[in-house]
C-alpha atoms as a PDB file:
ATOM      1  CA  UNK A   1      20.093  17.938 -24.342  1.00  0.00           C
ATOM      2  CA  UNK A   2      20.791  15.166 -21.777  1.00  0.00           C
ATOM      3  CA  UNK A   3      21.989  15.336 -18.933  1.00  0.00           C
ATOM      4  CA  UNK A   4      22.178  13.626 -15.472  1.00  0.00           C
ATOM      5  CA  UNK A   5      20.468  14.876 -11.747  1.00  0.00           C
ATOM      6  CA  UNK A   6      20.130  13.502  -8.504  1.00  0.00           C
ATOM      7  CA  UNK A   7      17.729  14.569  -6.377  1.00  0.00           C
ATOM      8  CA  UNK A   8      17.350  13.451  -2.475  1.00  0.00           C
ATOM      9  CA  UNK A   9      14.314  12.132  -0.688  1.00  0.00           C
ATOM     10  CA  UNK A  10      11.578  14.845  -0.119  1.00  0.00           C
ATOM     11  CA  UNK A  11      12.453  17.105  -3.094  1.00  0.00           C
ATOM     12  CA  UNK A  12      10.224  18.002  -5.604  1.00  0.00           C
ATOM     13  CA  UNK A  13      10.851  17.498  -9.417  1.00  0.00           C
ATOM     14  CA  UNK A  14       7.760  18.831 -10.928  1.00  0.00           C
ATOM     15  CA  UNK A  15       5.263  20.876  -9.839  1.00  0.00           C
ATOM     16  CA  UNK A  16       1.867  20.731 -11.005  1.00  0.00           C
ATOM     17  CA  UNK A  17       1.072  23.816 -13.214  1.00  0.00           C
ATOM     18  CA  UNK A  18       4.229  24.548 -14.323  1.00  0.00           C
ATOM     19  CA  UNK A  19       5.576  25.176 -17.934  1.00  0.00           C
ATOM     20  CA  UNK A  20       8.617  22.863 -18.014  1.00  0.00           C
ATOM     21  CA  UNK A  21       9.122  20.223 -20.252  1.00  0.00           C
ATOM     22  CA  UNK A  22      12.251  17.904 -19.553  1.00  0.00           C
ATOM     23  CA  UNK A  23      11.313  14.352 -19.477  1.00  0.00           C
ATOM     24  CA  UNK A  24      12.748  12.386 -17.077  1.00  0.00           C
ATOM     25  CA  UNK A  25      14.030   8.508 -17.130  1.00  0.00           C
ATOM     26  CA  UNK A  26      14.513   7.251 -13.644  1.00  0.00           C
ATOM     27  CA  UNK A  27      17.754   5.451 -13.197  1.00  0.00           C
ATOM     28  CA  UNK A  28      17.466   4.730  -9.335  1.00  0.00           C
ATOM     29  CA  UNK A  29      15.055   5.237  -6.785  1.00  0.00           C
ATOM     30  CA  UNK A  30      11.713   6.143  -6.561  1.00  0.00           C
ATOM     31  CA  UNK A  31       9.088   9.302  -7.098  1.00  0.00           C
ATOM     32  CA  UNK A  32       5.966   9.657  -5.965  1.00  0.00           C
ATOM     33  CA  UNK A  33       3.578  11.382  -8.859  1.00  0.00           C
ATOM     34  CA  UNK A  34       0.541  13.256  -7.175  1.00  0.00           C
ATOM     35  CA  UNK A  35      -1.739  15.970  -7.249  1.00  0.00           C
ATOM     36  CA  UNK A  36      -1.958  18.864  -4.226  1.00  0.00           C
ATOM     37  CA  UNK A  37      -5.662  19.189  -3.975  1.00  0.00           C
ATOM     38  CA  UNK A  38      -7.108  19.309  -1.627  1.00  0.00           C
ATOM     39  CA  UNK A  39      -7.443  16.605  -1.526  1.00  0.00           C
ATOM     40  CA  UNK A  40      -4.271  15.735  -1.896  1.00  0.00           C
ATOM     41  CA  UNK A  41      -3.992  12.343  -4.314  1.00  0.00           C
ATOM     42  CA  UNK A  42      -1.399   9.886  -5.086  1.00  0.00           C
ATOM     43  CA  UNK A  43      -1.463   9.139  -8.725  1.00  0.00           C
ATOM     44  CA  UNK A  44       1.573   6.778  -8.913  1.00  0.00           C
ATOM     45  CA  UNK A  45       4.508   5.296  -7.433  1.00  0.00           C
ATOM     46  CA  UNK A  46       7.542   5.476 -10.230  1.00  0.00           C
ATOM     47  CA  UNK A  47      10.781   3.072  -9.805  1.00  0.00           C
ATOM     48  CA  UNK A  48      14.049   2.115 -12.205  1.00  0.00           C
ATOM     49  CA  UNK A  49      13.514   2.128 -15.800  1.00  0.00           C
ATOM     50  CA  UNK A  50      10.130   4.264 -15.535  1.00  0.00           C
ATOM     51  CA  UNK A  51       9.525   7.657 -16.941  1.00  0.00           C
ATOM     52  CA  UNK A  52       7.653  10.647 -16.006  1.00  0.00           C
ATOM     53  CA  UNK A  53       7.421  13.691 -17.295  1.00  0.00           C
ATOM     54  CA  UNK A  54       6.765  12.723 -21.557  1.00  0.00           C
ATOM     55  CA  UNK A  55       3.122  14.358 -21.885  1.00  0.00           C
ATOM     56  CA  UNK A  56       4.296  17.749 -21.127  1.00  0.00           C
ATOM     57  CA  UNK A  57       7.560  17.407 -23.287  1.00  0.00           C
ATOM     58  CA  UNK A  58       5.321  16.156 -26.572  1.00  0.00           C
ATOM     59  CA  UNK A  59       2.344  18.663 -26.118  1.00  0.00           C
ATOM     60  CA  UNK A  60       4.174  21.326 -24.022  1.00  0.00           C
ATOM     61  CA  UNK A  61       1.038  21.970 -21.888  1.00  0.00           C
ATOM     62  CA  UNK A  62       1.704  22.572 -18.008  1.00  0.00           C
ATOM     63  CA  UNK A  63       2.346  19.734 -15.956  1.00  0.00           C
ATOM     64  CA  UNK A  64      -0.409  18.290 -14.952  1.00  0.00           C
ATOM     65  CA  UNK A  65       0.938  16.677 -11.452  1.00  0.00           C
ATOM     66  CA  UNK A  66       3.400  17.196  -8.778  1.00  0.00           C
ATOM     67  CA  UNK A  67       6.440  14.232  -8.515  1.00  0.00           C
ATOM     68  CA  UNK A  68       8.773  14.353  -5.674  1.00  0.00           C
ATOM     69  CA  UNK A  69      11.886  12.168  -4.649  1.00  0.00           C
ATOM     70  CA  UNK A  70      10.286   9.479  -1.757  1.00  0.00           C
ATOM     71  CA  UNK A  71      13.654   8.011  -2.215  1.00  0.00           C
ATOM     72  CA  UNK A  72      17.229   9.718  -2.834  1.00  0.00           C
ATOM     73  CA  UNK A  73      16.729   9.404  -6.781  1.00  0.00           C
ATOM     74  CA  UNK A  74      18.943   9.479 -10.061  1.00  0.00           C
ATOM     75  CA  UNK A  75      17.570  10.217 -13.683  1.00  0.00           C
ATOM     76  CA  UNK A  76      18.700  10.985 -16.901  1.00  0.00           C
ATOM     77  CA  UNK A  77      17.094  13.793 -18.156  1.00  0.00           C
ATOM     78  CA  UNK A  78      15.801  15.028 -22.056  1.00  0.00           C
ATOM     79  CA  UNK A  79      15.559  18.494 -23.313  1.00  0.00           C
ATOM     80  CA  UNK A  80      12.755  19.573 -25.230  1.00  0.00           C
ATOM     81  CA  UNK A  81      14.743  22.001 -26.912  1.00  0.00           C
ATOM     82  CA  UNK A  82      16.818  19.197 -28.415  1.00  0.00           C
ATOM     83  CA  UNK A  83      14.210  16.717 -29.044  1.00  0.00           C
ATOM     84  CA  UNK A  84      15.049  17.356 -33.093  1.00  0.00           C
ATOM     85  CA  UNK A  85      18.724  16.763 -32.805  1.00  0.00           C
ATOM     86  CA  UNK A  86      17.917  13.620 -30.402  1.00  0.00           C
ATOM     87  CA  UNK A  87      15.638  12.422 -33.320  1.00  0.00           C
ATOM     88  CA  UNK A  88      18.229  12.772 -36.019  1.00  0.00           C
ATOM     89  CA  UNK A  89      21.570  11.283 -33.895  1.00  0.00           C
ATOM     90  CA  UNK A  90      20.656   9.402 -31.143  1.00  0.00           C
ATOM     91  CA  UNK A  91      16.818   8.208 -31.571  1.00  0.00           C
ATOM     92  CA  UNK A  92      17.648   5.208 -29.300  1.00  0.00           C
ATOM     93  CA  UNK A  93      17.457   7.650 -26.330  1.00  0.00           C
ATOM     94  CA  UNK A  94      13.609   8.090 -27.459  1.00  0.00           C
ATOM     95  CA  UNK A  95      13.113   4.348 -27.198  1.00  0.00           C
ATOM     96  CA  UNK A  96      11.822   4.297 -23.509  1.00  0.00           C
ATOM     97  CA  UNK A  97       9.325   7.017 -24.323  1.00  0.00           C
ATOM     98  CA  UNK A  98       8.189   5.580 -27.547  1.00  0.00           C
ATOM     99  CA  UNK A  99       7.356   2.287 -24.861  1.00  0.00           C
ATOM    100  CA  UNK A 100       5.911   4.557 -22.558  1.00  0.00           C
ATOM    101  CA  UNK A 101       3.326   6.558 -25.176  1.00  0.00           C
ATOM    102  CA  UNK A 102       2.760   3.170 -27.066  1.00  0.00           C
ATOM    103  CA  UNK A 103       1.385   1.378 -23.995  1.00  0.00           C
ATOM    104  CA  UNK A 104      -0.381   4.286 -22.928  1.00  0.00           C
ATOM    105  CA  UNK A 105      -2.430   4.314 -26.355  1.00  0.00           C
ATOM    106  CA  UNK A 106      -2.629   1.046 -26.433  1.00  0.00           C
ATOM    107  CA  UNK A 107      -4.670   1.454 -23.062  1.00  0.00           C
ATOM    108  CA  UNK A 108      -7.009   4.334 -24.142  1.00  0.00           C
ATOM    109  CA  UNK A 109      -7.959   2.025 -27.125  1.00  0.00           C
ATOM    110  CA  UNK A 110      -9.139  -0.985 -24.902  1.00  0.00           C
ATOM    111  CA  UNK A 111     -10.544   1.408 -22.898  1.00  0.00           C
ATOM    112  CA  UNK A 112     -13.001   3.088 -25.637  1.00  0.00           C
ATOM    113  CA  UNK A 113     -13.742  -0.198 -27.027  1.00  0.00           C
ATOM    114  CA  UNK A 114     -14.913  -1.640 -23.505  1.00  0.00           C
ATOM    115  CA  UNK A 115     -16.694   1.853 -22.787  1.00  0.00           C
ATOM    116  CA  UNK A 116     -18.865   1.432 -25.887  1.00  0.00           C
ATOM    117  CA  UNK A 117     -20.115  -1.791 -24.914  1.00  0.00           C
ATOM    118  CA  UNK A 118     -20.584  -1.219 -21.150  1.00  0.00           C
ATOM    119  CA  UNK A 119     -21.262   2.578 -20.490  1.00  0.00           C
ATOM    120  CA  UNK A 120     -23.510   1.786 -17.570  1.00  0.00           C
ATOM    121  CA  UNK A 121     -19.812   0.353 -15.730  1.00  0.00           C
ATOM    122  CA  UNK A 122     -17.780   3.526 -17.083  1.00  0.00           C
ATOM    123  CA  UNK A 123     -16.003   4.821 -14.046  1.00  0.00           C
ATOM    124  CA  UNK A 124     -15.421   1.212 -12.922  1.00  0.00           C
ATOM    125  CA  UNK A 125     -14.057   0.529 -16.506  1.00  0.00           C
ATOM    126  CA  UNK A 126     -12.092   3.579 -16.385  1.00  0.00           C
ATOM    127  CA  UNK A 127     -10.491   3.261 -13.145  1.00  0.00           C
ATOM    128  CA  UNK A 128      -9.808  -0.565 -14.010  1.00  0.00           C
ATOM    129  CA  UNK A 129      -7.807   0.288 -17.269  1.00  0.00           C
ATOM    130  CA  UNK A 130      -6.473   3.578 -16.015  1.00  0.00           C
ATOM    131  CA  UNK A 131      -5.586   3.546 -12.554  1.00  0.00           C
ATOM    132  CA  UNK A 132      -7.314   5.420  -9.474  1.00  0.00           C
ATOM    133  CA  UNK A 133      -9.067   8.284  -9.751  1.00  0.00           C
ATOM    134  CA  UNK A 134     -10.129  10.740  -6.945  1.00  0.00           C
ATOM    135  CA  UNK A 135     -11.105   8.235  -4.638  1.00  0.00           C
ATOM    136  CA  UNK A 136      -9.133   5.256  -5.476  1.00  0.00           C
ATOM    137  CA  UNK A 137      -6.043   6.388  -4.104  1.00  0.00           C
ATOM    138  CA  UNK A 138      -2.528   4.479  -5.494  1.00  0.00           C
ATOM    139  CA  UNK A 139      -2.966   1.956  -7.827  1.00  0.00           C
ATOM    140  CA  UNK A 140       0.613   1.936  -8.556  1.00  0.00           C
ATOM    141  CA  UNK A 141       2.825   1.449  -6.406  1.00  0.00           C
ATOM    142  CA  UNK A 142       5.730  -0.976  -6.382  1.00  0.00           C
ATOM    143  CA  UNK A 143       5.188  -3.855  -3.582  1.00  0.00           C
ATOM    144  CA  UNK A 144       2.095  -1.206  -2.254  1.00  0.00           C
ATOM    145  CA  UNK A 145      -0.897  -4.125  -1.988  1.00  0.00           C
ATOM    146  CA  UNK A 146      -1.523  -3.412   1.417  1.00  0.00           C
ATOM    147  CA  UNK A 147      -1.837  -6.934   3.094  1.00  0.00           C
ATOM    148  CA  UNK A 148      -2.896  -8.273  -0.434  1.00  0.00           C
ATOM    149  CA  UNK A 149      -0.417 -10.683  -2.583  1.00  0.00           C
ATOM    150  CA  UNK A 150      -0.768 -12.073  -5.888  1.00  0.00           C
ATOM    151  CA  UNK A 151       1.255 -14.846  -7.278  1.00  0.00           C
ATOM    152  CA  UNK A 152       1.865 -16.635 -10.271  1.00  0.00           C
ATOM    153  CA  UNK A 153       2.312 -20.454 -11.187  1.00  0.00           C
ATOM    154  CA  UNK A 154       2.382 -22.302 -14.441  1.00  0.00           C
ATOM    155  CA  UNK A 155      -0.144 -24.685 -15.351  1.00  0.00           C
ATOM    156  CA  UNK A 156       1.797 -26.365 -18.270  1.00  0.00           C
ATOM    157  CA  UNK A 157       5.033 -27.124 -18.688  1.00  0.00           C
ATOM    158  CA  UNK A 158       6.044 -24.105 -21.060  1.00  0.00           C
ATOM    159  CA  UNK A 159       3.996 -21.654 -18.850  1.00  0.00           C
ATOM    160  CA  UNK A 160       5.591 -23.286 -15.890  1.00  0.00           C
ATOM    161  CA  UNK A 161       9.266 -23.073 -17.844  1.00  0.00           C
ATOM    162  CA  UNK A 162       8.575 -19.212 -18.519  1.00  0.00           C
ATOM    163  CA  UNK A 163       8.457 -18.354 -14.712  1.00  0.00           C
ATOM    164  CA  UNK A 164      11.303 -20.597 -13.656  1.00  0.00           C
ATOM    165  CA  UNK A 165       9.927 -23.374 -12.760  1.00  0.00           C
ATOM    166  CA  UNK A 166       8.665 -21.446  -9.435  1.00  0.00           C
ATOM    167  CA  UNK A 167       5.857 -19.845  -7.931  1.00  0.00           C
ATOM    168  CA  UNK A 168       6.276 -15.871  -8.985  1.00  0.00           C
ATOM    169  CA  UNK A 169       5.020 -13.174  -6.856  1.00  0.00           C
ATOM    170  CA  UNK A 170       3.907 -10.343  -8.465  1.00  0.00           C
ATOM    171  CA  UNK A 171       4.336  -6.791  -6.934  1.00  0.00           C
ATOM    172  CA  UNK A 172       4.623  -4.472  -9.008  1.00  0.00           C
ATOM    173  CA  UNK A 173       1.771  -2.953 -10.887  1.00  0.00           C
ATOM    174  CA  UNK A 174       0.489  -2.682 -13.645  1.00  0.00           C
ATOM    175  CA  UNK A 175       2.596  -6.240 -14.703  1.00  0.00           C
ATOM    176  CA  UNK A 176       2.723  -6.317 -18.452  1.00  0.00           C
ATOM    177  CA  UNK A 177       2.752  -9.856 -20.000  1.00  0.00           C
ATOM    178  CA  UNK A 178       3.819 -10.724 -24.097  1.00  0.00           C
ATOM    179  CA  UNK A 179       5.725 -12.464 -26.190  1.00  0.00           C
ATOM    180  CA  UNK A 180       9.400 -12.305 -26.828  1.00  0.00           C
ATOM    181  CA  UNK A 181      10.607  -8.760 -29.220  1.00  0.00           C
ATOM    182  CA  UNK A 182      13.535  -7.811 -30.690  1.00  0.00           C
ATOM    183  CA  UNK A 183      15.291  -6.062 -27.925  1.00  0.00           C
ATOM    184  CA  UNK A 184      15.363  -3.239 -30.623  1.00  0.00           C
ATOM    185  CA  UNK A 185      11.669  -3.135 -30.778  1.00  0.00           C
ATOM    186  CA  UNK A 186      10.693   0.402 -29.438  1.00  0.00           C
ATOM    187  CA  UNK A 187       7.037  -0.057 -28.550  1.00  0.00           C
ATOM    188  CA  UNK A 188       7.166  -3.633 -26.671  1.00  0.00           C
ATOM    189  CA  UNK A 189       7.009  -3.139 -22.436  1.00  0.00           C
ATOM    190  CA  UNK A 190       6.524  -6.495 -20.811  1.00  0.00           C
ATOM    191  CA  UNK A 191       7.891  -7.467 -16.809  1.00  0.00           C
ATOM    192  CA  UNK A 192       7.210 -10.940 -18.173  1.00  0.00           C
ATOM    193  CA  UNK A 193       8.416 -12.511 -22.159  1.00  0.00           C
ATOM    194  CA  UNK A 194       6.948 -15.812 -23.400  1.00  0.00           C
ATOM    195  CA  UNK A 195       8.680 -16.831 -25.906  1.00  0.00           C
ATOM    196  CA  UNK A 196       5.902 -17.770 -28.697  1.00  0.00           C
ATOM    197  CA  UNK A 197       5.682 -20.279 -32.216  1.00  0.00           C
ATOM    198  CA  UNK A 198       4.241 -20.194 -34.964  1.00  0.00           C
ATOM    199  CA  UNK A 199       0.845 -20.319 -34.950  1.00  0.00           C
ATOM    200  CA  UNK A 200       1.386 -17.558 -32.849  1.00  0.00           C
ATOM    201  CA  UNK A 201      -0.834 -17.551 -29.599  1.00  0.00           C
ATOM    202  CA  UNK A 202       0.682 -14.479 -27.631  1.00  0.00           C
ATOM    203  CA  UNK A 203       0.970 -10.766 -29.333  1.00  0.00           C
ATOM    204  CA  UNK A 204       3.909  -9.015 -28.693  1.00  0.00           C
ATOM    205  CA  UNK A 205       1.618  -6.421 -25.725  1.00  0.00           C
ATOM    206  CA  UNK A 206      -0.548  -9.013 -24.708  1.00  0.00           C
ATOM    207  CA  UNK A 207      -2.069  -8.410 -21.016  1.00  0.00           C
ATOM    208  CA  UNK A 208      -1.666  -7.282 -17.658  1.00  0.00           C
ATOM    209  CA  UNK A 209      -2.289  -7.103 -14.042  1.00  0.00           C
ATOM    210  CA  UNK A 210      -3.667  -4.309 -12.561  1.00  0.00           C
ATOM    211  CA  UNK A 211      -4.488  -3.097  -8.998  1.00  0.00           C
ATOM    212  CA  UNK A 212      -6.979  -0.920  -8.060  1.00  0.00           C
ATOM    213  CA  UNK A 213      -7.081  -0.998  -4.253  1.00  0.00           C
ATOM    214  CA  UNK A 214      -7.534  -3.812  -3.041  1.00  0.00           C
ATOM    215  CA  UNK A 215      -9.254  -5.644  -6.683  1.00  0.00           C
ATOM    216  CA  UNK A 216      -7.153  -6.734  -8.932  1.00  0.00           C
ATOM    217  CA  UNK A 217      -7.661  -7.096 -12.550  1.00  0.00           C
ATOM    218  CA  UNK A 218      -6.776  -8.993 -15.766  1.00  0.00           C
ATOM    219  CA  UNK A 219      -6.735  -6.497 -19.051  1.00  0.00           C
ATOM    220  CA  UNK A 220      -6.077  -7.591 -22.198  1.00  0.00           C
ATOM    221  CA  UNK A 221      -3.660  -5.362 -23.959  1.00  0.00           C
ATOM    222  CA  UNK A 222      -5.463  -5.637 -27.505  1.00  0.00           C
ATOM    223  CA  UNK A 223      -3.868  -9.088 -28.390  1.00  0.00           C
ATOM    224  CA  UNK A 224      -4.770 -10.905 -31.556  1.00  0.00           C
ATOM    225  CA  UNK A 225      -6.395 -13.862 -29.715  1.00  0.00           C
ATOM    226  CA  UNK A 226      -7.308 -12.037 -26.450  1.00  0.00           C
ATOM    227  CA  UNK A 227      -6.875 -13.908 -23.313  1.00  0.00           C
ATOM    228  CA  UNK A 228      -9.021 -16.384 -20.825  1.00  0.00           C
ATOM    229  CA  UNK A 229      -9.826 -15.485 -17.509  1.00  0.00           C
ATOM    230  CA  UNK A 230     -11.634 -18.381 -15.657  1.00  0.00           C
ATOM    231  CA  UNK A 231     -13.567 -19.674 -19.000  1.00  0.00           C
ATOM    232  CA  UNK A 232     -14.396 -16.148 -20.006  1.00  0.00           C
ATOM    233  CA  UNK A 233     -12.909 -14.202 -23.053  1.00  0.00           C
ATOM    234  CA  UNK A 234     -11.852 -11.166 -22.886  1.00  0.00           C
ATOM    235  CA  UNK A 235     -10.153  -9.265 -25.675  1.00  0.00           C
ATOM    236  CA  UNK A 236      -9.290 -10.489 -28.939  1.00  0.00           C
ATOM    237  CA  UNK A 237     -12.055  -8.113 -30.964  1.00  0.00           C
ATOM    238  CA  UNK A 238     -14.598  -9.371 -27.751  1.00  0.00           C
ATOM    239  CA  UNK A 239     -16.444  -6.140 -26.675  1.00  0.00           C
ATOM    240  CA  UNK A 240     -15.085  -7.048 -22.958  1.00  0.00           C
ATOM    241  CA  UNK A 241     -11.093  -5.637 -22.560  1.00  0.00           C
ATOM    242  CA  UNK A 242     -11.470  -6.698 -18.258  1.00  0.00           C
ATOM    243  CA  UNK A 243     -11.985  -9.277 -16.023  1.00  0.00           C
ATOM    244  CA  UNK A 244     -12.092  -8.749 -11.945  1.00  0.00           C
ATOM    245  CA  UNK A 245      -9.278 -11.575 -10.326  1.00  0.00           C
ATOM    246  CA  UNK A 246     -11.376 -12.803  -7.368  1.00  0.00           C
ATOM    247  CA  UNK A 247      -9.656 -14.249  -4.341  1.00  0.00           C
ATOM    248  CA  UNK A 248      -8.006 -17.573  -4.320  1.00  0.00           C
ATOM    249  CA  UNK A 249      -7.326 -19.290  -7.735  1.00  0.00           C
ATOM    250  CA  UNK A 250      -7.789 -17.727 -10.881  1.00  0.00           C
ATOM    251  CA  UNK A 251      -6.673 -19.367 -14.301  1.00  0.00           C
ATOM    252  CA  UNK A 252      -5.855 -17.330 -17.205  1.00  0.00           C
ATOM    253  CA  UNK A 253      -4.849 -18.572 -20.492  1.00  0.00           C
ATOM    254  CA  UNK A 254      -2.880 -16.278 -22.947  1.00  0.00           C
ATOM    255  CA  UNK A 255      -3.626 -16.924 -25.869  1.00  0.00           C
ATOM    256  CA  UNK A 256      -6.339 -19.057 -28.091  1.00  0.00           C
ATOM    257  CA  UNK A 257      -7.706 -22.112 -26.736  1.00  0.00           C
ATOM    258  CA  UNK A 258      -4.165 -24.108 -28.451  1.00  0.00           C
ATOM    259  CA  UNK A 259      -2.116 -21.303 -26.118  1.00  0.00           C
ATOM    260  CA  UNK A 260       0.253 -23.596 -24.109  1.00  0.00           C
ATOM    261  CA  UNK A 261       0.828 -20.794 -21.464  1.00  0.00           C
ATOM    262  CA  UNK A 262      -2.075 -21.313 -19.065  1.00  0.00           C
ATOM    263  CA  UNK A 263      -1.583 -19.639 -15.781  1.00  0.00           C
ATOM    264  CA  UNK A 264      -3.007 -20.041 -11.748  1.00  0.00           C
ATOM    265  CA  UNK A 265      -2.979 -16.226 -10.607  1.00  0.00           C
ATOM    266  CA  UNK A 266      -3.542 -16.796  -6.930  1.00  0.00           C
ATOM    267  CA  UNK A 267      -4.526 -13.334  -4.640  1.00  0.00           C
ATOM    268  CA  UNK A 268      -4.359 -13.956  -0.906  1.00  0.00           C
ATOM    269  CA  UNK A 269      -4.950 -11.891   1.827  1.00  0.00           C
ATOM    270  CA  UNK A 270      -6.901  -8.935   2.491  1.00  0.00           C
ATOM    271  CA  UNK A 271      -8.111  -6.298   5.044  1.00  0.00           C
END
């Protein structure tokens, strides 16, 4: 039902096309998730705390990519075939996945709503919300932003408190942004808490940074009050879920206009 593995670098967990359906919680290490081909893509690069493996152990369809061990790796693993006793005496196991599906929804959701407004950008929209696709290569991948680097810096003094009074770099995408949950709350998954008042300016799955080669972009996670990138709204019932970070300075507010977390996202570098 659970179990630990280890498995060291080059071995493959899952191949794509099979009919397994473990789940897998990574404990240390990293994977690489990817299709064969040809060609051959990189869909993702998995670290500590991150799951793969939860589509096929819901819907029990064959896997849909390959992951292998690009690091020696340790993970907990799930049975399906004990998913039902799992839900009735230890549902806290199912926490991480709950995060996992919920954020993954929560992404398809902005993504409709932006594709019925702009269907002439759809595969830009798509691949900005989603990640690469054939010829985007890995939009994932922990401190992978090439020559690239994107920081983060308070503007006011709680936004500035938030980060540590410090400069923040930022690489690890996506980089989920939101206010402060219950650390019992099963569908919040944020790499960076604000901790929020009433009136409430930041929703608990706010926004996030995302990297798509070498752009980077700002998506708003379906907040209440969506979220300001360089005077323009985005989210917040706007028909607009996106905004392209260009180089140098960008300021994004989270939050109505009254937010008090205001933020410079600087990205440097490039080819």
């Amino acid at each position: 039902m659970i179990r630990k593995a280890t498995y060291p670098r080059g071995d493959k967990i899952i191949a794509e096309g099979d009919y397994s359906s473990d789940v897998y919680i990574i404990e240390h290490g990293r994977v690489e998730v990817y299709r064969d081909g040809p060609p051959r893509l990189c869909l993702a690069i998995l670290g500590s705390g991150e799951i793969f493996g939860e589509m096929a152990w819901i819907t029990e369809m064959p896997r849909s990519a390959s992951v292998r061990a690009i690091e020696n790796v340790e993970v907990t693993v799930l049975d399906h075939a004990g998913l039902p006793v799992l839900l009735r005496t230890k549902p806290d196991v199912l926490l991480p996945v709950l995060r996992v599906l919920s954020e993954r929804l929560r992404t398809l959701t902005s993504l409709v709503g932006e594709l019925r407004q702009h269907a002439p950008d759809a595969d830009e929209a798509i691949h900005a919300h989603l990640g690469p696709g054939a010829d985007l290569g890995c939009a994932s991948s922990p401190g992978a932003t090439g020559t690239h680097q994107v920081t983060l810096a308070g503007l006011t003094q709680r936004a500035t408190a938030s980060i540590g009074g410090r400069s923040l770099p930022i690489d690890r995408f996506p980089y989920r942004i939101g206010s402060t949950a219950p650390s019992e709350d099963p569908v919040s998954q944020n790499d960076l808490t604000l901790p929020d008042e009433y009136p409430a300016n930041v929703s608990r799955n706010h926004c996030m940074v995302v990297r798509v080669d070498s752009r980077f972009f700002l998506i708003d996670r379906g907040s209440r009050l969506g979220t300001v990138v360089n005077g323009a709204r985005i989210g917040g019932g706007n028909g607009t879920g996106r905004a392209e970070l260009h180089a140098g300075d960008n300021e994004v507010g989270v939050g109505g206009p009254a937010s008090p977390y205001r933020f410079r996202l600087t990205v440097s570098g490039g080819a």
